[in-house]
Protein backbone atom coordinates (compact mmCIF):
# COMPACT_ATOMS: atom_id res chain seq x y z
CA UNK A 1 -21.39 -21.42 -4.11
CA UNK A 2 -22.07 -20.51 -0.76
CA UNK A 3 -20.38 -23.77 0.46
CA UNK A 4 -21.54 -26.10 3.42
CA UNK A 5 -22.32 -25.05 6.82
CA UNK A 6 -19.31 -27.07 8.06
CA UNK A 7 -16.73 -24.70 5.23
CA UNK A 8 -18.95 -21.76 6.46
CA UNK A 9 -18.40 -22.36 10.10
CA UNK A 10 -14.39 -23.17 9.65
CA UNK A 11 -13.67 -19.80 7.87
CA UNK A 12 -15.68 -17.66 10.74
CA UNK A 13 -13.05 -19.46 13.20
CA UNK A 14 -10.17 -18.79 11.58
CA UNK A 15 -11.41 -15.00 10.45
CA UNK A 16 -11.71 -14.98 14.59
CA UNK A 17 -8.47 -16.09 15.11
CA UNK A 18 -7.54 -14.05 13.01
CA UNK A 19 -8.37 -11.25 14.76
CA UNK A 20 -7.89 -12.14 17.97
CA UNK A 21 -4.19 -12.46 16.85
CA UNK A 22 -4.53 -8.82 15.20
CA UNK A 23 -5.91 -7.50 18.67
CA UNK A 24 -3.37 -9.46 20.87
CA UNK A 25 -0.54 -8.09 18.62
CA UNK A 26 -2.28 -4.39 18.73
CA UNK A 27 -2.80 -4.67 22.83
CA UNK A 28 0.72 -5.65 22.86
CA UNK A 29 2.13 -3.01 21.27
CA UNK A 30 0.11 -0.11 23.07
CA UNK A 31 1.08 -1.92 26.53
CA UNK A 32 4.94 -1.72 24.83
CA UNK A 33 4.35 1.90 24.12
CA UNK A 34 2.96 2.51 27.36
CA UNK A 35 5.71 1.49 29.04
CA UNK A 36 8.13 2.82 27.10
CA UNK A 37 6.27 6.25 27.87
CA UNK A 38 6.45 5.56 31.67
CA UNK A 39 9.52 4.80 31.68
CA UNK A 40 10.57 8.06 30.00
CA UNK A 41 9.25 9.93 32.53
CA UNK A 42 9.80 7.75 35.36
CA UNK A 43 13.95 8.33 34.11
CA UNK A 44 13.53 11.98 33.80
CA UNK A 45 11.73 12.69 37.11
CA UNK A 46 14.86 10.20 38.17
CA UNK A 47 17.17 12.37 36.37
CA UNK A 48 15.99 15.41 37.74
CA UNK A 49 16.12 14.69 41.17
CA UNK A 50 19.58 13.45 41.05
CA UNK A 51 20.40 17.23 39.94
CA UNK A 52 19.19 18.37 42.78
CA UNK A 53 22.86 18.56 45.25
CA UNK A 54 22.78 16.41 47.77
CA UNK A 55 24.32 17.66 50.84
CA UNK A 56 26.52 14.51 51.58
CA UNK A 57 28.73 15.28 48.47
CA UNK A 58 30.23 18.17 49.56
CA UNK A 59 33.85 17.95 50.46
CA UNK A 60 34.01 20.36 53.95
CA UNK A 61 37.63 18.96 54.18
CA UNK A 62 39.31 20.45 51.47
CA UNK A 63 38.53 23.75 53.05
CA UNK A 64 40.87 25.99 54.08
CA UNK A 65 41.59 29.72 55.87
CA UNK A 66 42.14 32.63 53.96
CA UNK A 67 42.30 36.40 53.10
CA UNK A 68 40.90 37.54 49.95
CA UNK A 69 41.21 41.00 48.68
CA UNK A 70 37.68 42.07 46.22
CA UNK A 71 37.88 45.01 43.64
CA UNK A 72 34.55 45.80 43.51
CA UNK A 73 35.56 49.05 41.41
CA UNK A 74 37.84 50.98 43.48
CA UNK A 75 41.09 49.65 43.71
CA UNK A 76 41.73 51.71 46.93
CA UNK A 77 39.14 50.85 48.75
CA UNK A 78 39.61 46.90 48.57
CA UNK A 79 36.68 44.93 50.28
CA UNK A 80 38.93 42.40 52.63
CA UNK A 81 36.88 38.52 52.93
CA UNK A 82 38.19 36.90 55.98
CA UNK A 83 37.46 33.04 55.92
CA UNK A 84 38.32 31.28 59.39
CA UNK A 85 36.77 28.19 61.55
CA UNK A 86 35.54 28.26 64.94
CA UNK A 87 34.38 25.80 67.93
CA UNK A 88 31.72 26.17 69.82
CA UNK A 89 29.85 23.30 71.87
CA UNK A 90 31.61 20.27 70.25
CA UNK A 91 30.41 21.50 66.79
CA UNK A 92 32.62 22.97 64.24
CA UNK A 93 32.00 25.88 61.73
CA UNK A 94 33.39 27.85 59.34
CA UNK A 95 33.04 31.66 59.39
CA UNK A 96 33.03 33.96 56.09
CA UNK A 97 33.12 38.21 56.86
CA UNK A 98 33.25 40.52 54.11
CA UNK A 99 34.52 43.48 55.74
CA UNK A 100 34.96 47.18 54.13
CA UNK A 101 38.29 49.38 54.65
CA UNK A 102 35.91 52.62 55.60
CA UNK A 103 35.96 52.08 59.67
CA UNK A 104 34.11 55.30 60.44
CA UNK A 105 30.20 56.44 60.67
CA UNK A 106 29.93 57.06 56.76
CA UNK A 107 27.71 54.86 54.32
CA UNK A 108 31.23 53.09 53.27
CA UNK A 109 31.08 51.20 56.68
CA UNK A 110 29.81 48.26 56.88
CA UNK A 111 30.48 44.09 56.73
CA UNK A 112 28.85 41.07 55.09
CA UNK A 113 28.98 37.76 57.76
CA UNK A 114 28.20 34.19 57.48
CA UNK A 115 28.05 31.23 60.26
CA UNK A 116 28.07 28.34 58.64
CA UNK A 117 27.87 24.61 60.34
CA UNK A 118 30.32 22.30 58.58
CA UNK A 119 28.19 19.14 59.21
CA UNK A 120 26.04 19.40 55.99
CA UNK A 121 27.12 23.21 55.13
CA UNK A 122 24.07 24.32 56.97
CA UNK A 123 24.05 27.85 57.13
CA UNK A 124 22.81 29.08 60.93
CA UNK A 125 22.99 32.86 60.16
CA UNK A 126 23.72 35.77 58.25
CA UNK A 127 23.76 39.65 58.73
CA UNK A 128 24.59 42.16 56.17
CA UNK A 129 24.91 45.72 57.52
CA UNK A 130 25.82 49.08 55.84
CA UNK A 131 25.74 52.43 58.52
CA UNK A 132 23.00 54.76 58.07
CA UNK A 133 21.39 52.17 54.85
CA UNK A 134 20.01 48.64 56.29
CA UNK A 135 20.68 45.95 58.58
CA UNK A 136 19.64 42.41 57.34
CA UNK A 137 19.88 39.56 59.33
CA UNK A 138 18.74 35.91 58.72
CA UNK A 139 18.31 33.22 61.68
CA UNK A 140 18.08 29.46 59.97
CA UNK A 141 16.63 26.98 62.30
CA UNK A 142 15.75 23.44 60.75
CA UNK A 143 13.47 23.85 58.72
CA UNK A 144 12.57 27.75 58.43
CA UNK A 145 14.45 30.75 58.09
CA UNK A 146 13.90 33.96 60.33
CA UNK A 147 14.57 37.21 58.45
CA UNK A 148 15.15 40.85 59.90
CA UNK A 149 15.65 43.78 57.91
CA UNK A 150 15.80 47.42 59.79
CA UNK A 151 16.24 50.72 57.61
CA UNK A 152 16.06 54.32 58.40
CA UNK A 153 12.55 54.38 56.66
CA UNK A 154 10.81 51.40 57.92
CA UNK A 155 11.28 47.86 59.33
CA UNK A 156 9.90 44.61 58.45
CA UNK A 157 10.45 40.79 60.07
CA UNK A 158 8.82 37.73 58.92
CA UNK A 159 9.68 33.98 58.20
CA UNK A 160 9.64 31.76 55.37
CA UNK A 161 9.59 27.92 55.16
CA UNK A 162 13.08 26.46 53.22
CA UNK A 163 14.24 22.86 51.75
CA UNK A 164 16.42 20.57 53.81
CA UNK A 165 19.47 22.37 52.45
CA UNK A 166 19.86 25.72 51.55
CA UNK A 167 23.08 27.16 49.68
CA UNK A 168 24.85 29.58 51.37
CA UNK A 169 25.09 32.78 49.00
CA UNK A 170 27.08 36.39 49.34
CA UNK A 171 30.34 35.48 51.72
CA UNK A 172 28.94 32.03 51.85
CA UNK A 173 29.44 30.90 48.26
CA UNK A 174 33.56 30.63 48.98
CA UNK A 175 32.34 28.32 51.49
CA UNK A 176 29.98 26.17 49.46
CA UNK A 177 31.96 27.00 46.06
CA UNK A 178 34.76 25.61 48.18
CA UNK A 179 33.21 22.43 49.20
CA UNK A 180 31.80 21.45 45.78
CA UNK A 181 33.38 18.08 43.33
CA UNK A 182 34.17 20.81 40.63
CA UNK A 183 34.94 19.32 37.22
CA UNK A 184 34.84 20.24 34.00
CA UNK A 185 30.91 19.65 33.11
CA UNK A 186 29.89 19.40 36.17
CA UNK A 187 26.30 20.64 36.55
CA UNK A 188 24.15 20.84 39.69
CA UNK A 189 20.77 21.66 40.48
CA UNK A 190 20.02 23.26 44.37
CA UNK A 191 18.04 26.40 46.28
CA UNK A 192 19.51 29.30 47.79
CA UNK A 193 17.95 31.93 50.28
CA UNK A 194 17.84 35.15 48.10
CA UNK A 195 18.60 38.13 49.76
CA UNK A 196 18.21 40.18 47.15
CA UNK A 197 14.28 39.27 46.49
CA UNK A 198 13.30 42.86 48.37
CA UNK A 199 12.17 43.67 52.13
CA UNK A 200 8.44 41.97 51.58
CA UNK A 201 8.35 37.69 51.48
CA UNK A 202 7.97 36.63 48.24
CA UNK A 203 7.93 33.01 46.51
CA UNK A 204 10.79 33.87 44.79
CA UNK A 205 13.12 34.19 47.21
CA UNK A 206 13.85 30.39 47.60
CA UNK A 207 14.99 29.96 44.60
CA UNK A 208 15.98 27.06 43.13
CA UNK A 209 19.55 27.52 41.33
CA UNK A 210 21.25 26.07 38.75
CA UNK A 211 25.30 26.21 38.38
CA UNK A 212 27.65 24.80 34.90
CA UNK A 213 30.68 24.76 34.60
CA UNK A 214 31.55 25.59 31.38
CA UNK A 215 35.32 25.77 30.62
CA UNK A 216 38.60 26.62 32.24
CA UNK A 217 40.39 29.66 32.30
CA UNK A 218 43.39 31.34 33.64
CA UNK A 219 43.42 34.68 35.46
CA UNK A 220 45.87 36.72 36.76
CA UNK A 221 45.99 37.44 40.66
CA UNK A 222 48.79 39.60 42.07
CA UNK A 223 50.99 38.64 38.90
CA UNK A 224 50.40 34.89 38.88
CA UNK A 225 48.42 33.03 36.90
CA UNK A 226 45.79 31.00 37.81
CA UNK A 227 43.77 27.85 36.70
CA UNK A 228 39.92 28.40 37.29
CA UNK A 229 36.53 27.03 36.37
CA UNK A 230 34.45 29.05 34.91
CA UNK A 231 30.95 28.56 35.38
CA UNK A 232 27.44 29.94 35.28
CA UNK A 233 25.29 30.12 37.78
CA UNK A 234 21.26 30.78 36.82
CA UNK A 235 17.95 31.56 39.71
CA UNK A 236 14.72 30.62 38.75
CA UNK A 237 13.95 34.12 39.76
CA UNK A 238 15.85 35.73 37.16
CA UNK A 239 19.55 36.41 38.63
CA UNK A 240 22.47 35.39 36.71
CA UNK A 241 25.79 35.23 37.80
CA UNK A 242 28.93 34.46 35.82
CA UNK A 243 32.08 32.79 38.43
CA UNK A 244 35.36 31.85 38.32
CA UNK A 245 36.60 29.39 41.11
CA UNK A 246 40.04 27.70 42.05
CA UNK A 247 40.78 24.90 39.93
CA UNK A 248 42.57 23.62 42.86
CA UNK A 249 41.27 22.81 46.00
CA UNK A 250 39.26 24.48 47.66
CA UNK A 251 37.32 25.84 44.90
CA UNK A 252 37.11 29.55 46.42
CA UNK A 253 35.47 31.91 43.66
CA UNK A 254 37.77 34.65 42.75
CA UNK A 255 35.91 36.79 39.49
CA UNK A 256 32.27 37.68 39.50
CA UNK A 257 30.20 39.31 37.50
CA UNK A 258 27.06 39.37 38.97
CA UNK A 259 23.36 40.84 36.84
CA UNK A 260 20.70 40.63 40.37
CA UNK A 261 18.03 42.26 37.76
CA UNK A 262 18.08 44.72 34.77
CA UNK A 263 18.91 47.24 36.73
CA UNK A 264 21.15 46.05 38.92
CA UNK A 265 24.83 44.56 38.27
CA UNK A 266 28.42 44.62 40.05
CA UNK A 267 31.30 42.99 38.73
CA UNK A 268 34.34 42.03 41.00
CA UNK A 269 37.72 40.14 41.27
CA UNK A 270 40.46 38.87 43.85
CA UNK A 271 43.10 41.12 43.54
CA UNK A 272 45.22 39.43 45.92
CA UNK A 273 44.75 36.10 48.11
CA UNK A 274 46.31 34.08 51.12
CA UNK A 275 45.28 30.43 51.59
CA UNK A 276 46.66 29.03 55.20
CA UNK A 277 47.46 25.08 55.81
């Protein structure tokens, strides 16, 4: 029996109910899933950017003058890092020099220098200079960095824009090394000015820079031992660099082996070290 228009009518409403409840309970679910998808990438772009360092955490107090003594290979010819703050104008700043034994005209001479402003850890220069081989020298202003470079065969001078903070690297990583809340697992995500990109501006050489601390190990310094964190430290532009810091405060690096490219490597340790009060 077909069954009266009345039956006929009451089973098309409630076969539209019914489906209006399917859809409502489908529309739900996709606007569930939806949001559950936003929200994943909402937290990861969150997570992600709280990687990124954030200048305020550093801990410029803890820092302290020293003398460090590098083997970079040649235990007679010890590369001395001097570490020391200065005044000037009301503002305070911490100095780093990597200096070489050799005092004379030869290739050996030659020094590694940082200014760095302790208010944020900006970095306001650098110059790296080897006799008769290349003079490098970086002027940050505050938002772009101003790079020289003068060699026997040819000259170059250009500038780049850079972030709102910029690691200090070379003599400047005691500094910023030093400054950092190093724990075990801690893992921090910020860009460094790469000096050792080449002579020609490329996009790589603000890289952005990832560090890990991975365990903690004692080394031996001029027959003591010492607690360190050992960490690694990765450039989106290919560099990798394994460190060993103070576990004490300040955090001042002390072992590095260092791979800038295939090619190129150096490995190096504190031989001997004076932190001042």
């Amino acid at each position: 029996m077909v069954g009266s228009p009345h039956e006929i009518t009451l089973r098309k409403s409630m076969e539209i109910l019914v489906y209006i409840h399917i859809y409502n309970i489908v529309k739900n679910k996709l606007i569930c899933i939806i949001g559950i998808l936003i929200s994943f990438f909402v937290f990861q772009e969150v997570g992600y950017a709280q990687k990124i360092l954030d200048a305020r955490t550093l801990k410029t107090k803890n820092l302290k003058p020293a003398i460090l003594y590098w083997d970079f290979g040649d235990p007679e010819y010890l590369t001395i890092e001097t570490i020391y703050p200065s005044r000037d104008s009301g503002n305070f700043y911490w100095n780093v020099v990597h200096r070489s034994p050799i005092l004379d005209d030869s290739s050996g001479n030659g020094f590694d220098y940082y200014l760095i402003n302790e208010k944020g850890l900006k970095t306001i220069k650098s110059q790296m200079y080897h006799a008769g081989f290349t003079n490098y020298a970086i002027d940050i202003d505050k938002d772009s960095a101003h790079i020289s470079i003068k060699r026997p065969s040819d000259s170059v001078a250009y500038s780049i824009k850079i972030p709102d903070f910029i690691a200090p690297e070379g003599p400047g990583s005691s500094i910023f090394l030093g400054s950092l809340p190093l724990s075990e697992n801690y893992h921090i995500q910020y860009y460094e000015l790469d000096r050792w990109s080449g002579a020609a501006p490329k996009t790589g050489q603000v890289a952005l820079t990832e560090l890990k601390v991975i365990g903690v190990e004692t080394l031996e310094i001029d027959g003591k031992k010492v607690s360190t964190y050992r960490m690694n430290i990765t450039s989106k532009n290919g560099r990798f660099t394994e460190v060993w810091a103070l576990k004490n405060e300040p955090h001042y690096w002390v072992k590095v082996n260092h791979k800038i490219d295939e090619k190129r490597t150096m490995k190096s340790r504190v031989v001997k070290m004076f932190i001042f009060k």
